[in-house]
PDB file of N, CA and C in Angstrom:
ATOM      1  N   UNK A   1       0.847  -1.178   0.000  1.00  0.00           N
ATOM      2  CA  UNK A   1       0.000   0.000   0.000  1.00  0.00           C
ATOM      3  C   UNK A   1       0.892   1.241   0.000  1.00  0.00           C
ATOM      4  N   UNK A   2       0.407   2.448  -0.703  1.00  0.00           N
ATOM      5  CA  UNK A   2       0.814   3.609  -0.825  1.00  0.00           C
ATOM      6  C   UNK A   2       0.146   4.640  -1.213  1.00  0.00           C
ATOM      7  N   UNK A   3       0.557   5.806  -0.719  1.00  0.00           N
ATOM      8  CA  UNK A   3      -0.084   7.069  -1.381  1.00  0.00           C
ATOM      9  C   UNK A   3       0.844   7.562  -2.812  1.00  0.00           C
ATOM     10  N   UNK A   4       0.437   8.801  -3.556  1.00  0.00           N
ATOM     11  CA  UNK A   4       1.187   9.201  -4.524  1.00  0.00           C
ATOM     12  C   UNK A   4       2.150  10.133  -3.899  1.00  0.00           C
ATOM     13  N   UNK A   5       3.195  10.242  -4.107  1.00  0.00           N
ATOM     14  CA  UNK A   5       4.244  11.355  -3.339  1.00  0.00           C
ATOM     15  C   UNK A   5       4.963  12.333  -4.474  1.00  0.00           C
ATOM     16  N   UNK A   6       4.799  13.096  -5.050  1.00  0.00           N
ATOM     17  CA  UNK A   6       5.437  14.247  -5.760  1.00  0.00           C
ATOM     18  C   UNK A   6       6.517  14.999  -4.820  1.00  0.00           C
ATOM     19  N   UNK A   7       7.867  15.074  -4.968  1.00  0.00           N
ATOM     20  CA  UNK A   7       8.599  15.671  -4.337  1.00  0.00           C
ATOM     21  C   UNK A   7       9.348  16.928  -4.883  1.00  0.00           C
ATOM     22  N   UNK A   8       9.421  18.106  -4.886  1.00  0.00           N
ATOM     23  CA  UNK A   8       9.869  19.470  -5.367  1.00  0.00           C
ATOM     24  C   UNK A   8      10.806  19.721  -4.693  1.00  0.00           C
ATOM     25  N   UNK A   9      12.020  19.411  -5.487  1.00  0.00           N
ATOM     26  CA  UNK A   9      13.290  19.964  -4.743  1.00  0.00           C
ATOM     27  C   UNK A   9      14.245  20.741  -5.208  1.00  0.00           C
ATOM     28  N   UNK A  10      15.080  21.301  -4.810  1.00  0.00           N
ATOM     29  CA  UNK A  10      16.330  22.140  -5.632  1.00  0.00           C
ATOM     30  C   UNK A  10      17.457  20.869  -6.337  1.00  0.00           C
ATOM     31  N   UNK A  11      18.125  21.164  -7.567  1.00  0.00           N
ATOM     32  CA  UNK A  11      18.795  20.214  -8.212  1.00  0.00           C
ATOM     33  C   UNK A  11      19.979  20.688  -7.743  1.00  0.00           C
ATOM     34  N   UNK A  12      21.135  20.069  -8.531  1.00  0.00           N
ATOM     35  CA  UNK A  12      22.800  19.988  -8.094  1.00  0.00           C
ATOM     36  C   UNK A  12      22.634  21.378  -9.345  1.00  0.00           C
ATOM     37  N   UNK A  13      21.642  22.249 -10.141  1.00  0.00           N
ATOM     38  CA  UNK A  13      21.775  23.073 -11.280  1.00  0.00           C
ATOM     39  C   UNK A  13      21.203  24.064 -10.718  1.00  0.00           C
ATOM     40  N   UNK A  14      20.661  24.146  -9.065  1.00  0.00           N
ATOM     41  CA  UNK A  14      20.378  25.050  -8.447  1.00  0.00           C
ATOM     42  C   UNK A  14      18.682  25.506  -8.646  1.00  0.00           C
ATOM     43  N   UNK A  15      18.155  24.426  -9.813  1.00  0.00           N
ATOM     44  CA  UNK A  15      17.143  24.686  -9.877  1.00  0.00           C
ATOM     45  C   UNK A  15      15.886  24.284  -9.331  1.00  0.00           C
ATOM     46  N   UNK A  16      14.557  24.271  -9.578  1.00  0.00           N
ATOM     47  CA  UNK A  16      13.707  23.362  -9.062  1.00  0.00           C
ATOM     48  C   UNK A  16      13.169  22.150  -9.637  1.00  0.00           C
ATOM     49  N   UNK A  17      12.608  20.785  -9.308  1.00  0.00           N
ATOM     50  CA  UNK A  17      12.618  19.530 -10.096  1.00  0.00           C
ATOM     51  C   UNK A  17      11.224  18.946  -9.035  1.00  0.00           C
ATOM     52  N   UNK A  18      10.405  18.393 -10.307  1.00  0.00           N
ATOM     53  CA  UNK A  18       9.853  17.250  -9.580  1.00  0.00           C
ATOM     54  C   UNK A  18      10.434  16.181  -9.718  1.00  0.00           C
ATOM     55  N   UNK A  19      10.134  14.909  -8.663  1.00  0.00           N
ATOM     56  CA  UNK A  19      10.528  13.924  -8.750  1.00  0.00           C
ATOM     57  C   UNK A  19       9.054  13.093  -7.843  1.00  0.00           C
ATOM     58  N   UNK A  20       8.305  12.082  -8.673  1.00  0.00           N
ATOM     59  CA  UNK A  20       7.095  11.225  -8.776  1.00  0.00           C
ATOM     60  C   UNK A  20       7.239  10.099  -8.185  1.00  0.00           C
ATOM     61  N   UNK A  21       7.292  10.165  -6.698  1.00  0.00           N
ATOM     62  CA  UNK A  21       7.036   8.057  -6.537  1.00  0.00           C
ATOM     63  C   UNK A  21       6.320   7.982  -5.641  1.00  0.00           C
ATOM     64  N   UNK A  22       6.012   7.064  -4.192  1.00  0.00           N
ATOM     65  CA  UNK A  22       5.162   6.810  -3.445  1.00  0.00           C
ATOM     66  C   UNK A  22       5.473   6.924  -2.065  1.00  0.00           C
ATOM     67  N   UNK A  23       4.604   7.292  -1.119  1.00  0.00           N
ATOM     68  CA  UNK A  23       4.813   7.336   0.185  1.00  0.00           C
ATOM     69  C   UNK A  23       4.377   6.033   1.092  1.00  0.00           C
ATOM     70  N   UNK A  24       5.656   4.792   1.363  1.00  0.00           N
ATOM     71  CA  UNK A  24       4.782   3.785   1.819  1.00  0.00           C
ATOM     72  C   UNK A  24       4.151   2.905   3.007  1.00  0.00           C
ATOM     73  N   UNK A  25       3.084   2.823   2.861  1.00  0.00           N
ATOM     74  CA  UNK A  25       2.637   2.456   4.190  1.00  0.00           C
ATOM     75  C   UNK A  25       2.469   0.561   4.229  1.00  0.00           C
ATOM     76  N   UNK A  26       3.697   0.742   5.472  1.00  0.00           N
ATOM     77  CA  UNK A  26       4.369  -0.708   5.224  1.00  0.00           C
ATOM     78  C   UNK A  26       3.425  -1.429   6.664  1.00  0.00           C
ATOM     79  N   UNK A  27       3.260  -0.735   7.181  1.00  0.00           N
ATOM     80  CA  UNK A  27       2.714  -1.151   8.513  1.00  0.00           C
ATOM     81  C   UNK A  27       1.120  -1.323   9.012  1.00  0.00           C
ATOM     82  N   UNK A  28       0.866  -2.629   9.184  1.00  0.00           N
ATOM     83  CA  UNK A  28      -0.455  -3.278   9.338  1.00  0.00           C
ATOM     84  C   UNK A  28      -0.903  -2.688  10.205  1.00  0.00           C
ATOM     85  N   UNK A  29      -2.034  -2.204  10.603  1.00  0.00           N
ATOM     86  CA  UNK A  29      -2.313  -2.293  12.172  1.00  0.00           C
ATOM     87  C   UNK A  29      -3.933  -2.461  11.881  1.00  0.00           C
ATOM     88  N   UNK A  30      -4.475  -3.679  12.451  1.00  0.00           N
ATOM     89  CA  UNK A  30      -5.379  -4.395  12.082  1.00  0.00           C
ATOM     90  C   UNK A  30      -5.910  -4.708  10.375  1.00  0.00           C
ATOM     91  N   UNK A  31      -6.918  -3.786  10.202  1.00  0.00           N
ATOM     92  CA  UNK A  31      -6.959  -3.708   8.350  1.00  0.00           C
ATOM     93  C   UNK A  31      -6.709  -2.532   8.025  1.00  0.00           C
ATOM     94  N   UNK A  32      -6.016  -1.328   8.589  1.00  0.00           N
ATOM     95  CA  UNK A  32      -5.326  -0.169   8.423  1.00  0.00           C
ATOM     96  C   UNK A  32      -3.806  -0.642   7.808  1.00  0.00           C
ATOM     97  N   UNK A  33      -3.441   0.137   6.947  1.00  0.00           N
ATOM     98  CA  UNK A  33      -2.303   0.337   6.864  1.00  0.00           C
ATOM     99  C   UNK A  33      -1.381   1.971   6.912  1.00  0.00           C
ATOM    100  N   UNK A  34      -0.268   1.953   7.457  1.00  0.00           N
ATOM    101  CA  UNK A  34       0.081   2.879   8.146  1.00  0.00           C
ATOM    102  C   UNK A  34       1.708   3.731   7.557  1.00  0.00           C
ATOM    103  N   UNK A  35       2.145   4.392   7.751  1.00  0.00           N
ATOM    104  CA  UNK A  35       3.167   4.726   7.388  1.00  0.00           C
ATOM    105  C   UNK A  35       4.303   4.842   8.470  1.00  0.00           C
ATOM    106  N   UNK A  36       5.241   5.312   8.558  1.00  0.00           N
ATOM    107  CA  UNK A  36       6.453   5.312   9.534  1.00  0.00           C
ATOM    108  C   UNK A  36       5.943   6.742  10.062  1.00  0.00           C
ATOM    109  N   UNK A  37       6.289   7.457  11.297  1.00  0.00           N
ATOM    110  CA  UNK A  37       6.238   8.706  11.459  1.00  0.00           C
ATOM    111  C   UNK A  37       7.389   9.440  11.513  1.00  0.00           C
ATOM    112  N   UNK A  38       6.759  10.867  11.454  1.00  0.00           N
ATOM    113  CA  UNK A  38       7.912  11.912  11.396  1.00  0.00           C
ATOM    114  C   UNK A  38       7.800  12.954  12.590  1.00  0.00           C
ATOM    115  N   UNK A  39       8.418  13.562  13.027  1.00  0.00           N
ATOM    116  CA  UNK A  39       8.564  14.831  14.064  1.00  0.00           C
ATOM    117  C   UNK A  39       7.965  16.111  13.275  1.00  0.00           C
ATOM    118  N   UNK A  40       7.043  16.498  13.787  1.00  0.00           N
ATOM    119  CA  UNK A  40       6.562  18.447  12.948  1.00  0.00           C
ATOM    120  C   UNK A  40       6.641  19.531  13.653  1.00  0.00           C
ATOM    121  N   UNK A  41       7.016  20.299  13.241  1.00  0.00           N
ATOM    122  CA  UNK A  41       7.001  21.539  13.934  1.00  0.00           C
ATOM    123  C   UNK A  41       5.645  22.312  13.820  1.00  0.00           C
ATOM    124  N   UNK A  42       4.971  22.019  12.607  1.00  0.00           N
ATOM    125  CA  UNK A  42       3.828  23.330  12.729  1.00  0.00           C
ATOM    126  C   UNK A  42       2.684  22.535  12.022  1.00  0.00           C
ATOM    127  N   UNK A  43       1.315  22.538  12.067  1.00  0.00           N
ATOM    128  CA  UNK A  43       0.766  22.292  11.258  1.00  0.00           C
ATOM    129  C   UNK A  43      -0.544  23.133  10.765  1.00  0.00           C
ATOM    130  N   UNK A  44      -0.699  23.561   9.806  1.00  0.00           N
ATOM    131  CA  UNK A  44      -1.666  24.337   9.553  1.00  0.00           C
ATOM    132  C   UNK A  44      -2.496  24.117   8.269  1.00  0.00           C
ATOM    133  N   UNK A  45      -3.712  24.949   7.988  1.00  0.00           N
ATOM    134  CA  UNK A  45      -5.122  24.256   7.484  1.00  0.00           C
ATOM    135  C   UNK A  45      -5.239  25.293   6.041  1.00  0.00           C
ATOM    136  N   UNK A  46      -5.234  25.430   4.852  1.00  0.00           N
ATOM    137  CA  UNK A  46      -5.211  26.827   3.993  1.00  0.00           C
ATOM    138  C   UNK A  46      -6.182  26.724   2.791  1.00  0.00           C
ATOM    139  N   UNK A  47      -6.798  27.603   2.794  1.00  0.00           N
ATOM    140  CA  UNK A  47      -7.783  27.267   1.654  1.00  0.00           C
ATOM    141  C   UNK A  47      -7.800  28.786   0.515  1.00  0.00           C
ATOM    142  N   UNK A  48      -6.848  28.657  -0.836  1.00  0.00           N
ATOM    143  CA  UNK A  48      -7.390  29.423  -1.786  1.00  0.00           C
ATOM    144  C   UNK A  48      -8.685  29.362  -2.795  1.00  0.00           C
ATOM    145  N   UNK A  49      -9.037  30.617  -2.714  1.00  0.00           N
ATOM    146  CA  UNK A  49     -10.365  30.208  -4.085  1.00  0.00           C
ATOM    147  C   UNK A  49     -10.156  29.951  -4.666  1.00  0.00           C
ATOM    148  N   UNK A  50     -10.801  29.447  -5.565  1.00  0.00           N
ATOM    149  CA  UNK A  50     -10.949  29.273  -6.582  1.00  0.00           C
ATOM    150  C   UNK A  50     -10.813  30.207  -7.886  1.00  0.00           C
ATOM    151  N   UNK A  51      -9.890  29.710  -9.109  1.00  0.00           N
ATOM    152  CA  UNK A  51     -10.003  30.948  -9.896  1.00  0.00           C
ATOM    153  C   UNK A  51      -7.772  31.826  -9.775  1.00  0.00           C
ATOM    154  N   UNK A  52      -7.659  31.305  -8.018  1.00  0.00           N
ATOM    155  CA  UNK A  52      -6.515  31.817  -7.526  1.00  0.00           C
ATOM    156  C   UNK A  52      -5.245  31.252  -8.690  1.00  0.00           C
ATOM    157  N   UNK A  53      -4.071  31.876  -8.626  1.00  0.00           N
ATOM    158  CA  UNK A  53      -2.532  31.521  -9.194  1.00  0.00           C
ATOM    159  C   UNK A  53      -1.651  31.489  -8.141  1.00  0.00           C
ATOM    160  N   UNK A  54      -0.469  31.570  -8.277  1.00  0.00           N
ATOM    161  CA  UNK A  54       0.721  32.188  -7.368  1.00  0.00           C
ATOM    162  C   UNK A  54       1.691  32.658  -8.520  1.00  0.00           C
ATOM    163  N   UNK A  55       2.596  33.303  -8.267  1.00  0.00           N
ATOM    164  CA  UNK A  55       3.400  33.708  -8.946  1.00  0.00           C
ATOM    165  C   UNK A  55       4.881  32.913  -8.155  1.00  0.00           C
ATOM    166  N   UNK A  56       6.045  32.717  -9.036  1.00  0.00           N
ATOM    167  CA  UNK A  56       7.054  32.492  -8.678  1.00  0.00           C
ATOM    168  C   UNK A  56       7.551  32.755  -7.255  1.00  0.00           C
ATOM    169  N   UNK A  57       7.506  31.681  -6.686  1.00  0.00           N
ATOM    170  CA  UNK A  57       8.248  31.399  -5.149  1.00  0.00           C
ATOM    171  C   UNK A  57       9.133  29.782  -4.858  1.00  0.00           C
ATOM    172  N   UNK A  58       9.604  29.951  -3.763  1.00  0.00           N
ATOM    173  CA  UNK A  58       9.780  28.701  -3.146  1.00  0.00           C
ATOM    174  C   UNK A  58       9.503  28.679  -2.008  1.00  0.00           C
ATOM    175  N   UNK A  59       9.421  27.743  -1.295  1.00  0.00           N
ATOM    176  CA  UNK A  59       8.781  27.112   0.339  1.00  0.00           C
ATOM    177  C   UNK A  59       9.401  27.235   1.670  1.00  0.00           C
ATOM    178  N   UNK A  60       9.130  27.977   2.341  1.00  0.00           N
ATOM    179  CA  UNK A  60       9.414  28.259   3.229  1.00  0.00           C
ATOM    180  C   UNK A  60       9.944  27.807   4.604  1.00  0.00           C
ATOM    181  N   UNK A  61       9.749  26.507   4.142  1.00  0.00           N
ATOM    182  CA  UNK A  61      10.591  25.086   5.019  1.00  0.00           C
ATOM    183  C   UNK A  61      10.423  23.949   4.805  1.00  0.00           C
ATOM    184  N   UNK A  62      10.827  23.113   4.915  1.00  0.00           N
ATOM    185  CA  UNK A  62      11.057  21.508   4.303  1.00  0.00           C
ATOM    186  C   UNK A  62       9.542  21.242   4.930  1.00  0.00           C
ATOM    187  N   UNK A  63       8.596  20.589   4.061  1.00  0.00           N
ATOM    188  CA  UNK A  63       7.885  20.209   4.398  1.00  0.00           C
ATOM    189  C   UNK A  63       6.231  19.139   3.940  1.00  0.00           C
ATOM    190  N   UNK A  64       5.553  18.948   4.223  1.00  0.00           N
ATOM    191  CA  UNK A  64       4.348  18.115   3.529  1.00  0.00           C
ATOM    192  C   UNK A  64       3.197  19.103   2.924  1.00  0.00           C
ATOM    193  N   UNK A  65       3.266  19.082   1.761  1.00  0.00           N
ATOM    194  CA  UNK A  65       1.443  19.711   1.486  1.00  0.00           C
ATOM    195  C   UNK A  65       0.647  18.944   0.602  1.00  0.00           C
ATOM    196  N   UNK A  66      -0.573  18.272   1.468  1.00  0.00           N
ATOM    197  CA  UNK A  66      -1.558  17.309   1.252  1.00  0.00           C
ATOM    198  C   UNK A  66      -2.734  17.797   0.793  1.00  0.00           C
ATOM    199  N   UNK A  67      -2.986  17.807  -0.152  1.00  0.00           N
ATOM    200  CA  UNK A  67      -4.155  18.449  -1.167  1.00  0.00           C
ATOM    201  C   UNK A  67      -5.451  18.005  -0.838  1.00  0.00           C
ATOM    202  N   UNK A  68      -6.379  18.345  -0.467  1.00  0.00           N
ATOM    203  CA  UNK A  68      -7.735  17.900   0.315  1.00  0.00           C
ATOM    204  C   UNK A  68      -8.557  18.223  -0.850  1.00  0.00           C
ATOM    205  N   UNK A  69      -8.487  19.384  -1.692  1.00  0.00           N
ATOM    206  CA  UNK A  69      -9.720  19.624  -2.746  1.00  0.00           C
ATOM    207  C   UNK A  69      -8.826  20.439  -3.953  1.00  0.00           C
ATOM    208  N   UNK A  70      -9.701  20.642  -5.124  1.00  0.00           N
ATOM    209  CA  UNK A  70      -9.062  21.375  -6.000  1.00  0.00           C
ATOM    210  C   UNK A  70      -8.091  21.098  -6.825  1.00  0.00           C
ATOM    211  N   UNK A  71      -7.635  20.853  -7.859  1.00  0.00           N
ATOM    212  CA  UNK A  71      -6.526  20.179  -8.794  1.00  0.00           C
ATOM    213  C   UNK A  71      -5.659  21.279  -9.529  1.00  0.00           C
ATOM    214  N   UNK A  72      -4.690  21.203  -9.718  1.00  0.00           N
ATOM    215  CA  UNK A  72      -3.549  22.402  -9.832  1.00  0.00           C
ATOM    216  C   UNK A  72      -2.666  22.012 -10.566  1.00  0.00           C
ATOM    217  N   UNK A  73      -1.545  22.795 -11.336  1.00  0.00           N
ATOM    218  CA  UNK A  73      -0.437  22.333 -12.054  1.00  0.00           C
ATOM    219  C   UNK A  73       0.517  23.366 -11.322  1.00  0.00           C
ATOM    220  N   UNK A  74       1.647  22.476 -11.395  1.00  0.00           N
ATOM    221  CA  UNK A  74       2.589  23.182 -10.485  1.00  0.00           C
ATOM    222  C   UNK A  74       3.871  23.368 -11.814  1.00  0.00           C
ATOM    223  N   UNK A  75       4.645  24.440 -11.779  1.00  0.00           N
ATOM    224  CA  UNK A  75       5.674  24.584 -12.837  1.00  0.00           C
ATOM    225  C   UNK A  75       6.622  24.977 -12.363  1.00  0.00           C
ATOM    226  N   UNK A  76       7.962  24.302 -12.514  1.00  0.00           N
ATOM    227  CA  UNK A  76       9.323  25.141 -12.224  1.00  0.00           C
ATOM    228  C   UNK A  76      10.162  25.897 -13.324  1.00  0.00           C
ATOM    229  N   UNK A  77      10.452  27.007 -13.181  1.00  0.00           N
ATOM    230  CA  UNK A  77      10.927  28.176 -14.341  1.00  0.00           C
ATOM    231  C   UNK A  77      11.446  26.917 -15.428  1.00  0.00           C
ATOM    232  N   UNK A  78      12.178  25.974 -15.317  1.00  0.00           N
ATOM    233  CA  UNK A  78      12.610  24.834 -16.616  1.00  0.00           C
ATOM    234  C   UNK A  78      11.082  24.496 -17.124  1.00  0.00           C
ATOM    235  N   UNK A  79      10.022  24.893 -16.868  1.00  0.00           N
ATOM    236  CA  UNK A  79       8.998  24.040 -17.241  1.00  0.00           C
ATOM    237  C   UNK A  79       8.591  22.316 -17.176  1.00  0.00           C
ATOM    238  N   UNK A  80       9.346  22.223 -16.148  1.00  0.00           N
ATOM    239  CA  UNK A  80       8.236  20.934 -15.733  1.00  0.00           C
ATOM    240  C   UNK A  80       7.195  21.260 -14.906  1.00  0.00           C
ATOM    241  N   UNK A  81       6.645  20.516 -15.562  1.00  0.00           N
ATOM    242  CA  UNK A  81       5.201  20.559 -14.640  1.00  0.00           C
ATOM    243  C   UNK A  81       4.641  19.041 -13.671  1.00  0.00           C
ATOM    244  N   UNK A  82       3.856  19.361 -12.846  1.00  0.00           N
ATOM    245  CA  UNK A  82       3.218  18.348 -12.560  1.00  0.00           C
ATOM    246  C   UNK A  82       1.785  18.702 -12.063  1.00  0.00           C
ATOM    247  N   UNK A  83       0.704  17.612 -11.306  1.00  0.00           N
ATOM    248  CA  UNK A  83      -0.361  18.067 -11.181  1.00  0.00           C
ATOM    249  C   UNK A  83      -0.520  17.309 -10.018  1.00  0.00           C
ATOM    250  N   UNK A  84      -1.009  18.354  -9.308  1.00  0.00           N
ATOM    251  CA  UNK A  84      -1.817  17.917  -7.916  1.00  0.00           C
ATOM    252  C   UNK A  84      -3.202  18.128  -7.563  1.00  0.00           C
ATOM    253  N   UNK A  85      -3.970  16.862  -7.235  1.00  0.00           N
ATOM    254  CA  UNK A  85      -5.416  16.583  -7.127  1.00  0.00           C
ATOM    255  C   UNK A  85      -5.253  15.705  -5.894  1.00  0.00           C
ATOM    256  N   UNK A  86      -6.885  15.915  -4.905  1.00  0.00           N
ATOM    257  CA  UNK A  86      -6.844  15.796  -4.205  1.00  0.00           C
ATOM    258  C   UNK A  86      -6.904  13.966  -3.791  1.00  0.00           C
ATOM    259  N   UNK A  87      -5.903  14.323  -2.574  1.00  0.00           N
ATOM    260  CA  UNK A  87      -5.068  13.169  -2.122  1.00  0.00           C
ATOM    261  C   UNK A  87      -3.889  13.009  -2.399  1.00  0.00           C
ATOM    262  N   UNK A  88      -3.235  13.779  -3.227  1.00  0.00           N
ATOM    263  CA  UNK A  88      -1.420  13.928  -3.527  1.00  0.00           C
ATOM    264  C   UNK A  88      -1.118  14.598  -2.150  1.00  0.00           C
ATOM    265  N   UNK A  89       0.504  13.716  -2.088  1.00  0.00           N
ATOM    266  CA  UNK A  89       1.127  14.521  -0.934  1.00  0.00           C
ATOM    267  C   UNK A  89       2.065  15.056  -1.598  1.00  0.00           C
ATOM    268  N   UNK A  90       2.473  16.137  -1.864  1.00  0.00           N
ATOM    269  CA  UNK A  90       3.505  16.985  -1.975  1.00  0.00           C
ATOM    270  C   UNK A  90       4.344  17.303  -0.683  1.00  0.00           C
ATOM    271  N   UNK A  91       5.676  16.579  -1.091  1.00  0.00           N
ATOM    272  CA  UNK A  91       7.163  16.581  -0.491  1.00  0.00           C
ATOM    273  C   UNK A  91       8.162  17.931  -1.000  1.00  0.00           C
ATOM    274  N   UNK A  92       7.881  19.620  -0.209  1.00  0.00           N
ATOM    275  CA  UNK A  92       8.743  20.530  -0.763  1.00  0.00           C
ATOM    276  C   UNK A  92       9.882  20.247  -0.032  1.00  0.00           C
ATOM    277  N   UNK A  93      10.799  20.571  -0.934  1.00  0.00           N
ATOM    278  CA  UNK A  93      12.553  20.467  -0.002  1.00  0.00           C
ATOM    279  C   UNK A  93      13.011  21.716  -1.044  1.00  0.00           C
ATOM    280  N   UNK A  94      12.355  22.426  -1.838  1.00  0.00           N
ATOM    281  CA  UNK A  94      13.230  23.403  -2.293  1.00  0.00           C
ATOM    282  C   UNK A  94      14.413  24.881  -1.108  1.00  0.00           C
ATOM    283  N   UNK A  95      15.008  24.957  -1.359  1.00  0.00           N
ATOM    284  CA  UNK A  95      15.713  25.660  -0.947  1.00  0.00           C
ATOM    285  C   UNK A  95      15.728  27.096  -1.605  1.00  0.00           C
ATOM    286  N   UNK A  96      15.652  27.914  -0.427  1.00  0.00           N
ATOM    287  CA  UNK A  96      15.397  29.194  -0.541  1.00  0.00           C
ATOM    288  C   UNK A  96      15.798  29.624  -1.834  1.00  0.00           C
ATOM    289  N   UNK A  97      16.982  29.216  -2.211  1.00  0.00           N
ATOM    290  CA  UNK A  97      18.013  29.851  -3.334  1.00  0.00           C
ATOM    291  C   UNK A  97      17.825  29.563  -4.508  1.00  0.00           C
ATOM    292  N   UNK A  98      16.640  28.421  -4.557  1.00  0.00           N
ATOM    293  CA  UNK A  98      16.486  27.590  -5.527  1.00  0.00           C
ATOM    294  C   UNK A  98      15.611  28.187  -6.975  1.00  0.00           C
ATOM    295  N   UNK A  99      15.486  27.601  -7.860  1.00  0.00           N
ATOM    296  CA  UNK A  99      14.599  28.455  -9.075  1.00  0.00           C
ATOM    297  C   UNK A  99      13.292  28.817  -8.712  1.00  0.00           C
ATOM    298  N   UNK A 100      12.530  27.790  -7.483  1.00  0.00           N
ATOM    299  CA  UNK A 100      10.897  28.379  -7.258  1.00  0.00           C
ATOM    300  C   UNK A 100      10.157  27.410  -8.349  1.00  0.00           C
ATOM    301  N   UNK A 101       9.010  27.942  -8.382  1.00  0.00           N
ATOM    302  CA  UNK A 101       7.788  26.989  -8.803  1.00  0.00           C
ATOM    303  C   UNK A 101       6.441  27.928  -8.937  1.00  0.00           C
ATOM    304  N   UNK A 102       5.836  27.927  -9.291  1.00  0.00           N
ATOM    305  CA  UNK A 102       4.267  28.807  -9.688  1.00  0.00           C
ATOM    306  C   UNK A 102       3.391  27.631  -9.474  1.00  0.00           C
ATOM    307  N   UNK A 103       1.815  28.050  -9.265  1.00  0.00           N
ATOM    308  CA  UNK A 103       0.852  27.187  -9.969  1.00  0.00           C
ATOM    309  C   UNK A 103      -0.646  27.928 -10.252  1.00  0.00           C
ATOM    310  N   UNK A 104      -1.077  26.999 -10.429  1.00  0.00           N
ATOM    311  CA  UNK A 104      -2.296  27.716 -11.587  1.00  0.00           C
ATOM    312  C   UNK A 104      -3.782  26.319 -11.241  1.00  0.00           C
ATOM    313  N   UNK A 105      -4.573  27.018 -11.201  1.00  0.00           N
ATOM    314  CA  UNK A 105      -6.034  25.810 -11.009  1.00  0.00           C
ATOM    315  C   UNK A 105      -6.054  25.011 -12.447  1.00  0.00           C
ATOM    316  N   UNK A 106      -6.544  23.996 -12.605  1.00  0.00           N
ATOM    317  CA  UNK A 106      -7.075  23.261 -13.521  1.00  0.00           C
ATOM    318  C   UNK A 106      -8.295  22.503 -13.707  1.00  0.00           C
ATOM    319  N   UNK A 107      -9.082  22.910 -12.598  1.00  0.00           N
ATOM    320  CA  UNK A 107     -10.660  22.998 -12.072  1.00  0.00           C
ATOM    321  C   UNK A 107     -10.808  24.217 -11.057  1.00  0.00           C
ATOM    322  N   UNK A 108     -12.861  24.437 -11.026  1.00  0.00           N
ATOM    323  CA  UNK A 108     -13.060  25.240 -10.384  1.00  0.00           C
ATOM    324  C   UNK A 108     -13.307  24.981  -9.135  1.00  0.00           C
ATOM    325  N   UNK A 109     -12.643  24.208  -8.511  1.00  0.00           N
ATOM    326  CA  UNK A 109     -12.480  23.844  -6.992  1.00  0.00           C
ATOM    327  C   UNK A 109     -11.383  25.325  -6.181  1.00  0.00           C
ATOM    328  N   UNK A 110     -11.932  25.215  -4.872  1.00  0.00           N
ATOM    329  CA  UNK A 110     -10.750  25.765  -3.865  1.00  0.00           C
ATOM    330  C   UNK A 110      -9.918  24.681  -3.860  1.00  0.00           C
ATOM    331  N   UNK A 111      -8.542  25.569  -3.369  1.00  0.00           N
ATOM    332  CA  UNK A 111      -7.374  24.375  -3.275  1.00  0.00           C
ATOM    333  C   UNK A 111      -7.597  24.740  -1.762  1.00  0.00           C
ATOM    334  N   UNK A 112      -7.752  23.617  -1.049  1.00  0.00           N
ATOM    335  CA  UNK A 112      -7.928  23.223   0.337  1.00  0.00           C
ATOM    336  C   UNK A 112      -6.669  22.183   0.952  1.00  0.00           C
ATOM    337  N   UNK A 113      -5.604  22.699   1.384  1.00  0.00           N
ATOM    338  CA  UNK A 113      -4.671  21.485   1.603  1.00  0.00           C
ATOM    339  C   UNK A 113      -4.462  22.076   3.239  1.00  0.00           C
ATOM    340  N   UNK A 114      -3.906  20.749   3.924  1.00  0.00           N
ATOM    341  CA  UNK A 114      -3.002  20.766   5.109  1.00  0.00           C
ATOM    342  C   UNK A 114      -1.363  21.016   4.720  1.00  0.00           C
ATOM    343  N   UNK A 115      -0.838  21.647   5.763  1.00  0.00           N
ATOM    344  CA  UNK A 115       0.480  22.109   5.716  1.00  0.00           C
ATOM    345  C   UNK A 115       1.359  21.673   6.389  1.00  0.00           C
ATOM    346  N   UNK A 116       2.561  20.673   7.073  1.00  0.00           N
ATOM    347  CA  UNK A 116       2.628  20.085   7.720  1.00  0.00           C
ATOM    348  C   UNK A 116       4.411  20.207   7.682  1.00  0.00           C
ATOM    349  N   UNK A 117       5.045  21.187   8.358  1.00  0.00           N
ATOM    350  CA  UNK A 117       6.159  21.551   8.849  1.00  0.00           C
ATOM    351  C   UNK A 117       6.902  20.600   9.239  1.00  0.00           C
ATOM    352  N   UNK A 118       8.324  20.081   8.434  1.00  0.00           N
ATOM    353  CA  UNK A 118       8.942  19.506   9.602  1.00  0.00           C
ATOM    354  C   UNK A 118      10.446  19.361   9.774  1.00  0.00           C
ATOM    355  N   UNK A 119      10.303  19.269  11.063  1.00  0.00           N
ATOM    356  CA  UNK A 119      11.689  19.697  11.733  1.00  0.00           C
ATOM    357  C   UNK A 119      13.228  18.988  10.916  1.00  0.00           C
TER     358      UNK A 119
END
């Protein structure tokens, strides 16, 4: 068992990159299956309208953002793209210095995700 894991990080070219594989939950616990845990520093709840963009940034600390509603394309200045719909976990590790990333709706949903800081 697994979730989808998209990870956005800075390259050895200083830039930004996705990289696509799974987050896995190796651990039974009755008919649940579970994942390993992690330590967080912050966690918080964010909801843009619908209709919303961002303009060129990067992330403000290593961390999880779990998409609850709304489907999005995410782009790094090289133009890759990827797409997040709800139930993707997005893994940011970009670094401050790094090229950044934009995104843009691709339905008329709010993007509703959890934010999940960690140490």
């Amino acid at each position: 068992m697994a979730f989808r894991l998209i990870r956005l990080y800075t390259g050895d070219d200083g830039e930004s990159h996705f990289e696509e594989g799974t987050l896995a939950l190796p651990k039974l616990e009755g008919t649940a299956h579970r994942s390993r845990s992690w330590d967080a520093a912050d966690v918080s709840f964010v909801e843009s309208p619908a209709g919303s963009s961002s303009e060129w940034h990067s992330d403000p600390a290593r961390q999880y953002v779990i998409t609850l509603s709304g489907t999005l394309e995410f782009e790094t200045r090289l133009g890759e793209t990827c797409t997040l719909a709800p139930g993707t976990v997005l893994l940011a590790e970009e670094s401050k210095d790094g090229g950044g990333h934009k995104w843009r709706f691709t339905d008329d949903q709010p993007w509703r995700r959890a934010y999940v800081i960690l140490e």
